[in-house]
C-alpha atoms as a PDB file:
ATOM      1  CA  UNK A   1     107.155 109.507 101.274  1.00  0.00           C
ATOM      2  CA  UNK A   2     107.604 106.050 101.610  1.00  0.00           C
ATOM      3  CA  UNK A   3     110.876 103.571 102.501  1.00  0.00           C
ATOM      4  CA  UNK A   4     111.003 100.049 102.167  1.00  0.00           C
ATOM      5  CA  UNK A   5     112.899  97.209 104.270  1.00  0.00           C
ATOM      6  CA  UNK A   6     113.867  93.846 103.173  1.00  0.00           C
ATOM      7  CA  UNK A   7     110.906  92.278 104.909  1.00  0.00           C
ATOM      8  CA  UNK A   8     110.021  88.428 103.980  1.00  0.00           C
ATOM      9  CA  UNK A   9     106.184  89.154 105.010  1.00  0.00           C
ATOM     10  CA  UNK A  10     105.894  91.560 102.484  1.00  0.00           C
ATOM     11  CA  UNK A  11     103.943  90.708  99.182  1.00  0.00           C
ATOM     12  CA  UNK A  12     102.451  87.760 101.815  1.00  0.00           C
ATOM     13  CA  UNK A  13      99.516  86.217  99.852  1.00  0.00           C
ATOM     14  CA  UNK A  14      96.226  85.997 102.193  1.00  0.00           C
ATOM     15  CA  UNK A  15      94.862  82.759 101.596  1.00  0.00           C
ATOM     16  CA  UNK A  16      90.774  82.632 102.428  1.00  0.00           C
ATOM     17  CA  UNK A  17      89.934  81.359 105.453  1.00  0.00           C
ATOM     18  CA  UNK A  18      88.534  77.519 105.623  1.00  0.00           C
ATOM     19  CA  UNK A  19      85.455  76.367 106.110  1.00  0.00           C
ATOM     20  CA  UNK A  20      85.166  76.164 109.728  1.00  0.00           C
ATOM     21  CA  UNK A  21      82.875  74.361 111.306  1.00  0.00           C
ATOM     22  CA  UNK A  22      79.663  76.785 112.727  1.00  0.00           C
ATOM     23  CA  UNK A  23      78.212  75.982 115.993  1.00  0.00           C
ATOM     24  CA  UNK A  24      74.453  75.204 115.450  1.00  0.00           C
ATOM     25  CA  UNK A  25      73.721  78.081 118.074  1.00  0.00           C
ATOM     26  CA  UNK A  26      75.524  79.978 116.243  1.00  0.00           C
ATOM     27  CA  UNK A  27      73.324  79.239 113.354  1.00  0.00           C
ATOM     28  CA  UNK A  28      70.336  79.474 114.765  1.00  0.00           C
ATOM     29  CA  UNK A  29      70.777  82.815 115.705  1.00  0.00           C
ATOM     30  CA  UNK A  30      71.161  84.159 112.299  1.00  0.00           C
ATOM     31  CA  UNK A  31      67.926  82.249 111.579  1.00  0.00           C
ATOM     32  CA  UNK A  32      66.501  84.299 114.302  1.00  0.00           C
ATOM     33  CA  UNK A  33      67.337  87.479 112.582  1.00  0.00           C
ATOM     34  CA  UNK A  34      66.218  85.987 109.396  1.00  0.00           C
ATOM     35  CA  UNK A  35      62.729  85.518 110.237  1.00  0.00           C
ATOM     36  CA  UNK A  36      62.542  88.848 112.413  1.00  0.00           C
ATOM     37  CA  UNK A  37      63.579  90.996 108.857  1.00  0.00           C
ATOM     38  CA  UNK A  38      60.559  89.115 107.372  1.00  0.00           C
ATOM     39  CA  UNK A  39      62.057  86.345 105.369  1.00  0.00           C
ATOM     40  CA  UNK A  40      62.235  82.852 105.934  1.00  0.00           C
ATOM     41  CA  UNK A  41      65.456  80.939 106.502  1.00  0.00           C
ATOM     42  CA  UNK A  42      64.156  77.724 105.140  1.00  0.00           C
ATOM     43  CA  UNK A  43      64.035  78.898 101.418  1.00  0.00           C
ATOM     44  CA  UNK A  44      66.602  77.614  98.877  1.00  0.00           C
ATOM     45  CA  UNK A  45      68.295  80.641  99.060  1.00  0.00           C
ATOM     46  CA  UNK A  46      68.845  81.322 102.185  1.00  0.00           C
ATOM     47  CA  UNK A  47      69.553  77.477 103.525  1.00  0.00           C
ATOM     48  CA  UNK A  48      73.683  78.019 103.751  1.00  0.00           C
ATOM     49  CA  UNK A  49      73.543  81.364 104.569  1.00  0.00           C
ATOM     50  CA  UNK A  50      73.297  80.831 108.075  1.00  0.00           C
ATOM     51  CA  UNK A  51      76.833  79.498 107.707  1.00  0.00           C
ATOM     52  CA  UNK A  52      78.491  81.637 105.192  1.00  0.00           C
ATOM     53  CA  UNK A  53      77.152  84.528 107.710  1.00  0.00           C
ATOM     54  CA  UNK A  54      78.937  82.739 110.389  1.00  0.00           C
ATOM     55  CA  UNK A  55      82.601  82.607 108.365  1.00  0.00           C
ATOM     56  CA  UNK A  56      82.168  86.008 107.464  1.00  0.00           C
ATOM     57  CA  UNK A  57      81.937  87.576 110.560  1.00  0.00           C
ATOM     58  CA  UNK A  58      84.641  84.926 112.304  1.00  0.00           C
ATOM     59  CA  UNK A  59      86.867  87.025 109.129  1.00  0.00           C
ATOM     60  CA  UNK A  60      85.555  89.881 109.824  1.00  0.00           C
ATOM     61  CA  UNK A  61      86.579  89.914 113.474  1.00  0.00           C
ATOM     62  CA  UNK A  62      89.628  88.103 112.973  1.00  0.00           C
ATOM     63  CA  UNK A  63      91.874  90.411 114.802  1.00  0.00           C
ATOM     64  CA  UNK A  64      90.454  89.228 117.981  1.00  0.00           C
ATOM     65  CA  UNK A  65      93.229  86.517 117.777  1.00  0.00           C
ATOM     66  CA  UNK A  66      96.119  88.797 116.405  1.00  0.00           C
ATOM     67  CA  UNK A  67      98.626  90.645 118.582  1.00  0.00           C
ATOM     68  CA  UNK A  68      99.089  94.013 117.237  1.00  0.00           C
ATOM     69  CA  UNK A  69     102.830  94.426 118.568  1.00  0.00           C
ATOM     70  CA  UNK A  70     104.211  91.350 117.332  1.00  0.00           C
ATOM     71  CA  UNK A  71     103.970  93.030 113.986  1.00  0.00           C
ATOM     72  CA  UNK A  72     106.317  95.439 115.467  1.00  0.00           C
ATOM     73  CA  UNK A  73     108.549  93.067 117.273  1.00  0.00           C
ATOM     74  CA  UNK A  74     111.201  92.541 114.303  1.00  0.00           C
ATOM     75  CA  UNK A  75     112.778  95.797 113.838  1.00  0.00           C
ATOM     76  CA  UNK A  76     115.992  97.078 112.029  1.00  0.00           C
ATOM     77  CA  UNK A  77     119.055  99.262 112.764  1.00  0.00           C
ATOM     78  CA  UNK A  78     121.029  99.736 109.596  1.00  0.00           C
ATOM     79  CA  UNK A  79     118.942 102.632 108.211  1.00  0.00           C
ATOM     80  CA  UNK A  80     122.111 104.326 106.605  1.00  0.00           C
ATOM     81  CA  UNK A  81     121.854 107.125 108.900  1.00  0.00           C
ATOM     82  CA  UNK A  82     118.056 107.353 107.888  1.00  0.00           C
ATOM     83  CA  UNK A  83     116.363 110.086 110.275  1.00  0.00           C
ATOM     84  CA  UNK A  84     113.532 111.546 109.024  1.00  0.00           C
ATOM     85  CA  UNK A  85     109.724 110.903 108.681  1.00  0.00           C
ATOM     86  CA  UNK A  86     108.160 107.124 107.785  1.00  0.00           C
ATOM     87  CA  UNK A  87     104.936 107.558 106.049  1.00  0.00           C
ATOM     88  CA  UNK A  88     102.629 104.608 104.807  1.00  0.00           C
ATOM     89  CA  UNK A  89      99.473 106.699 102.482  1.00  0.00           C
ATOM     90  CA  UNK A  90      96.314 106.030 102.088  1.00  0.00           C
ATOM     91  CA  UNK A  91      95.838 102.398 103.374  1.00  0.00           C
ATOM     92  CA  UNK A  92      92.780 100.628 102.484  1.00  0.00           C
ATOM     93  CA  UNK A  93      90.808  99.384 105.637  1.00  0.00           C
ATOM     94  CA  UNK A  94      87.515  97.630 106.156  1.00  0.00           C
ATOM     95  CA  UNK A  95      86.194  97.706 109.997  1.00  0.00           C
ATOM     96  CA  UNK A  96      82.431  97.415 111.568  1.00  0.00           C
ATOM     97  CA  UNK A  97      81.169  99.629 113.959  1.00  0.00           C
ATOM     98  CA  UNK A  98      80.133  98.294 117.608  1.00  0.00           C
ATOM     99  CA  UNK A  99      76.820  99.876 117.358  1.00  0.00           C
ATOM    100  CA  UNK A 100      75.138  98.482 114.577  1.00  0.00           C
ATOM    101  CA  UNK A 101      77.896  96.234 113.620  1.00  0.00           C
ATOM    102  CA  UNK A 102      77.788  98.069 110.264  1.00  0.00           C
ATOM    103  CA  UNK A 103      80.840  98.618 108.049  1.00  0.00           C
ATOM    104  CA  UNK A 104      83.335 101.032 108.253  1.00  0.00           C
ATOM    105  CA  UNK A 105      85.615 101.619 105.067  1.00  0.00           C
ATOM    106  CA  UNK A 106      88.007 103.831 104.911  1.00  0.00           C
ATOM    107  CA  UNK A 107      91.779 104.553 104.710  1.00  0.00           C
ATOM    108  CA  UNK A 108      94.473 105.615 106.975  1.00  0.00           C
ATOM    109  CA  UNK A 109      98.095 107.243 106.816  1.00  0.00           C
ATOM    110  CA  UNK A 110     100.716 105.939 109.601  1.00  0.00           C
ATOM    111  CA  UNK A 111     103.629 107.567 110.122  1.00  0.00           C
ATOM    112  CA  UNK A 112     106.503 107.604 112.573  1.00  0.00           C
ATOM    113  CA  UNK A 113     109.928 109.726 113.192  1.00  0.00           C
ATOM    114  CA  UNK A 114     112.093 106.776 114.155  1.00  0.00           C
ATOM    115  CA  UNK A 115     114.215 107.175 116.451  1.00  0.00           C
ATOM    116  CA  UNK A 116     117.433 104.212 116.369  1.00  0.00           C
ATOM    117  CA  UNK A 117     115.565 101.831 114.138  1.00  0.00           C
ATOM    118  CA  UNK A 118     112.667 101.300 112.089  1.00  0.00           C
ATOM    119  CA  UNK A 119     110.468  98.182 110.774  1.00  0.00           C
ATOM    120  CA  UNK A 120     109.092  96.201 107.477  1.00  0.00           C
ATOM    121  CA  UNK A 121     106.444  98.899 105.760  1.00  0.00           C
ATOM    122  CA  UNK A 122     104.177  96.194 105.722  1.00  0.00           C
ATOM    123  CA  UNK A 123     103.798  95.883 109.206  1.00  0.00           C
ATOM    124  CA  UNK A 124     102.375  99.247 109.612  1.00  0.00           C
ATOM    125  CA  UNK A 125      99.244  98.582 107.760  1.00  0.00           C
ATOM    126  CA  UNK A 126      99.378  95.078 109.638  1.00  0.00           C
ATOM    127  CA  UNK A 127      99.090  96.724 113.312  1.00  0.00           C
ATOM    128  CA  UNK A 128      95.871  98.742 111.494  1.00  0.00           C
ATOM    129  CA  UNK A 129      94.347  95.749 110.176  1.00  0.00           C
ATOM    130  CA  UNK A 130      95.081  93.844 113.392  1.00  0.00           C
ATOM    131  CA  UNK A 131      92.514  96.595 114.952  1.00  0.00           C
ATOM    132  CA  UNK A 132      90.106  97.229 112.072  1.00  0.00           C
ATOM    133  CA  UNK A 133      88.936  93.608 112.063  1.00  0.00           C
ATOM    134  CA  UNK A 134      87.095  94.155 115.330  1.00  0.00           C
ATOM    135  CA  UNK A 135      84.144  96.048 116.476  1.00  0.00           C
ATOM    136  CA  UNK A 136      85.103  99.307 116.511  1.00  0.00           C
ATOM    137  CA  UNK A 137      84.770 102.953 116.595  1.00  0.00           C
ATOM    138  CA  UNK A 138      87.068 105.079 114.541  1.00  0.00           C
ATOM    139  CA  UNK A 139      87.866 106.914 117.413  1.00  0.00           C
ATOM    140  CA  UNK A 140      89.547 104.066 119.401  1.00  0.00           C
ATOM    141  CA  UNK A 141      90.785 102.930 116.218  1.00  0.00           C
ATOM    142  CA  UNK A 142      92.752 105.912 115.347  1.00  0.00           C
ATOM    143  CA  UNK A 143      94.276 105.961 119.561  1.00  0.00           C
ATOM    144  CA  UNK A 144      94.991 102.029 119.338  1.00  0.00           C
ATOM    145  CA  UNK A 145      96.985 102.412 116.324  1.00  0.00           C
ATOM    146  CA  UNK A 146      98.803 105.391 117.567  1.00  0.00           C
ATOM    147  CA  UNK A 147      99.455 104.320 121.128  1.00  0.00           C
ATOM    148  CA  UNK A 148     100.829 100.390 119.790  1.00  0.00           C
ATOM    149  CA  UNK A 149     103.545 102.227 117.616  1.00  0.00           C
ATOM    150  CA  UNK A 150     104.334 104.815 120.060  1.00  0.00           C
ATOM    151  CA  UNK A 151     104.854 101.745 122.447  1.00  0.00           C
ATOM    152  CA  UNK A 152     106.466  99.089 120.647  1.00  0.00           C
ATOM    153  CA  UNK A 153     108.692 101.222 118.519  1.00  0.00           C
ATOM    154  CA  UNK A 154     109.842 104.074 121.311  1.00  0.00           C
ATOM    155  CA  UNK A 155     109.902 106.505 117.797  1.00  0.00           C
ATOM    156  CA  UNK A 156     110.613 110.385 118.233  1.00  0.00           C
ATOM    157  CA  UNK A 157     106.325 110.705 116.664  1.00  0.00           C
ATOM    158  CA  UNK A 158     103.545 109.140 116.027  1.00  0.00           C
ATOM    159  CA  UNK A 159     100.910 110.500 113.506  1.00  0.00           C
ATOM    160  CA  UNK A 160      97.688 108.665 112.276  1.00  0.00           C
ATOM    161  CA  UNK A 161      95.097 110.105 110.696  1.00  0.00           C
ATOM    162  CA  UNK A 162      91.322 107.960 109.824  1.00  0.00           C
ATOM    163  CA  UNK A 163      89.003 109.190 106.830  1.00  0.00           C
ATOM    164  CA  UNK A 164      86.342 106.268 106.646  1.00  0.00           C
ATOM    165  CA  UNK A 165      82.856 106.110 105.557  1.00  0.00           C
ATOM    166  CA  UNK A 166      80.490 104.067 108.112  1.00  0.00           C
ATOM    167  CA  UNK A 167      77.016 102.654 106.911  1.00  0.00           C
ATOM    168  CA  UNK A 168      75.195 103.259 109.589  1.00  0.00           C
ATOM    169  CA  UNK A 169      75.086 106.766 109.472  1.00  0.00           C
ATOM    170  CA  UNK A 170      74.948 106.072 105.212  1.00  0.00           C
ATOM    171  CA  UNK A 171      72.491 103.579 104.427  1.00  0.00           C
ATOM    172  CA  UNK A 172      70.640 103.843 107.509  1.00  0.00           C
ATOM    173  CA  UNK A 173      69.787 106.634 110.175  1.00  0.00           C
ATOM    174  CA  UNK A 174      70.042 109.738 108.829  1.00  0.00           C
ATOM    175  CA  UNK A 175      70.402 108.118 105.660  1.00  0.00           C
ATOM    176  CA  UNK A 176      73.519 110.796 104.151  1.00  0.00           C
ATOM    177  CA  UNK A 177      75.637 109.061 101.513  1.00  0.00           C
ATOM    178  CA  UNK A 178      79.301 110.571 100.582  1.00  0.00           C
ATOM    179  CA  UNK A 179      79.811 111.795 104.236  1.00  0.00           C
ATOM    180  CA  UNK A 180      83.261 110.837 105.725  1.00  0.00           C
ATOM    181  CA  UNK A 181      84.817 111.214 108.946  1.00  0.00           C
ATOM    182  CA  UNK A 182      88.545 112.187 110.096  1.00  0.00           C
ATOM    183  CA  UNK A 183      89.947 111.657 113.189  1.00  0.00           C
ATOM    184  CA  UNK A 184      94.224 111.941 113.901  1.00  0.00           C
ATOM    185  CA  UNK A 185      96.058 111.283 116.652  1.00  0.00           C
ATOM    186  CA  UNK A 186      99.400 112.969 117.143  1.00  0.00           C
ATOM    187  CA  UNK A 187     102.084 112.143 119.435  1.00  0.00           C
ATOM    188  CA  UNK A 188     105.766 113.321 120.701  1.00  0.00           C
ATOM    189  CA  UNK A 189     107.023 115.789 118.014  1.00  0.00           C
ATOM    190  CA  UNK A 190     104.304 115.659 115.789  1.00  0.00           C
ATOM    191  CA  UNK A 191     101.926 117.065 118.739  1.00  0.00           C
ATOM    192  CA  UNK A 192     104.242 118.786 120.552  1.00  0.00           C
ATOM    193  CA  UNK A 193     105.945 121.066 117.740  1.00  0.00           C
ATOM    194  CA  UNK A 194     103.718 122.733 115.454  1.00  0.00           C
ATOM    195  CA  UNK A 195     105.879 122.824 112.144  1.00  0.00           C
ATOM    196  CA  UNK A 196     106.657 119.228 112.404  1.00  0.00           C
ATOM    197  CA  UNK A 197     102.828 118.722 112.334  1.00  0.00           C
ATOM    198  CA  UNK A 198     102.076 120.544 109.439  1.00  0.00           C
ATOM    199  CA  UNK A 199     105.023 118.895 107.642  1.00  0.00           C
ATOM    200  CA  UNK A 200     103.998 115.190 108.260  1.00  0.00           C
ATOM    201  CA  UNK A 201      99.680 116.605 107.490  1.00  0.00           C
ATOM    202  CA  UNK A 202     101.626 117.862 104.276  1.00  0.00           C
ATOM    203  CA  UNK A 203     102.772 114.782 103.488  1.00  0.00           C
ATOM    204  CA  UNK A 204      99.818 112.739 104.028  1.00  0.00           C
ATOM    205  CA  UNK A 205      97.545 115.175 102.353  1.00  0.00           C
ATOM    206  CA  UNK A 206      95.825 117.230 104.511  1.00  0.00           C
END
């Protein structure tokens, strides 16, 4: 079940992030690791990848610099009487784990009982990617998700439920590819009232 909201972020094209400039410490560190794997930095191919390494992982942990409840801060009243469950399925998420700073990709279904207004669609998978692209474990993830929307939004519930894949436990470790993990997080109705639970785990699958 999903409901959308005139919302002019929505359909927002993500442009690639520029070529910022690396510091050389910066640099020199993933040189470092380089040569400790057993390659050398200084062949052709591995010249600019000090760099590129750099930019990715500056993307990768851009939502250091974004506010999870400003997503939430634009919200709207004229719901035509609307009072029942907002669910956002199955979003597509890319994290990496604090541990081995390995990725974690996976998806994640957000919903909320609203309780006098509601906000753009888009912003729910916003306040998860504002998370994701941090160092993280799915855990937290799943609570900081939760807890922002039960916050910003004052809704009657709050359910969130993880399924993600993380490569350290897949391509190293234990080594066991197709393994995924679930973690939820319920709040208000949705933990406190058992068929409202089921109804919104209907809903999103499980």
């Amino acid at each position: 079940m999903e409901i959308g909201h005139g919302d002019p972020e929505d359909g927002d094209i993500v442009e690639p992030m520029a070529k910022i400039p690396v510091p050389e410490e910066v640099a020199d560190a993933i040189r470092t690791l380089i040569r400790w794997s057993g390659d050398d930095p200084a062949r052709e191919g591995l010249i600019d990848t000090p760099q590129r390494v750099a930019r990715a992982w500056k993307e990768y942990c851009s939502g250091y610099g974004d506010d999870p409840a400003h997503h939430l801060s634009r919200i709207f009243e004229e719901v035509g009487g609307y009072d029942e469950i907002v669910l956002l399925k199955d979003i597509p998420f890319q994290s990496h784990c604090e541990h081995h700073m390995a990725p974690i990709i996976g998806k994640a279904s957000i919903a909320y009982l609203p309780s006098n207004w509601v906000v753009g669609i888009s912003k729910l998978a916003r306040v998860l990617h504002a998370y994701a692209r941090r160092l993280q474990i799915q855990e937290r993830l799943t609570a900081e998700v939760a807890n922002c929307i039960w916050e910003n939004l004052k809704p009657v519930g709050v359910a969130v439920v993880i399924e993600a894949s993380h490569a350290c436990m897949t391509a190293r470790g234990v080594r066991t590819p197709g393994v995924s993990m679930v973690t939820s997080r319920m709040m208000g109705v949705f933990r406190d009232d058992d068929r409202s639970r089921k109804e919104v785990l209907a809903l999103m699958g499980y």
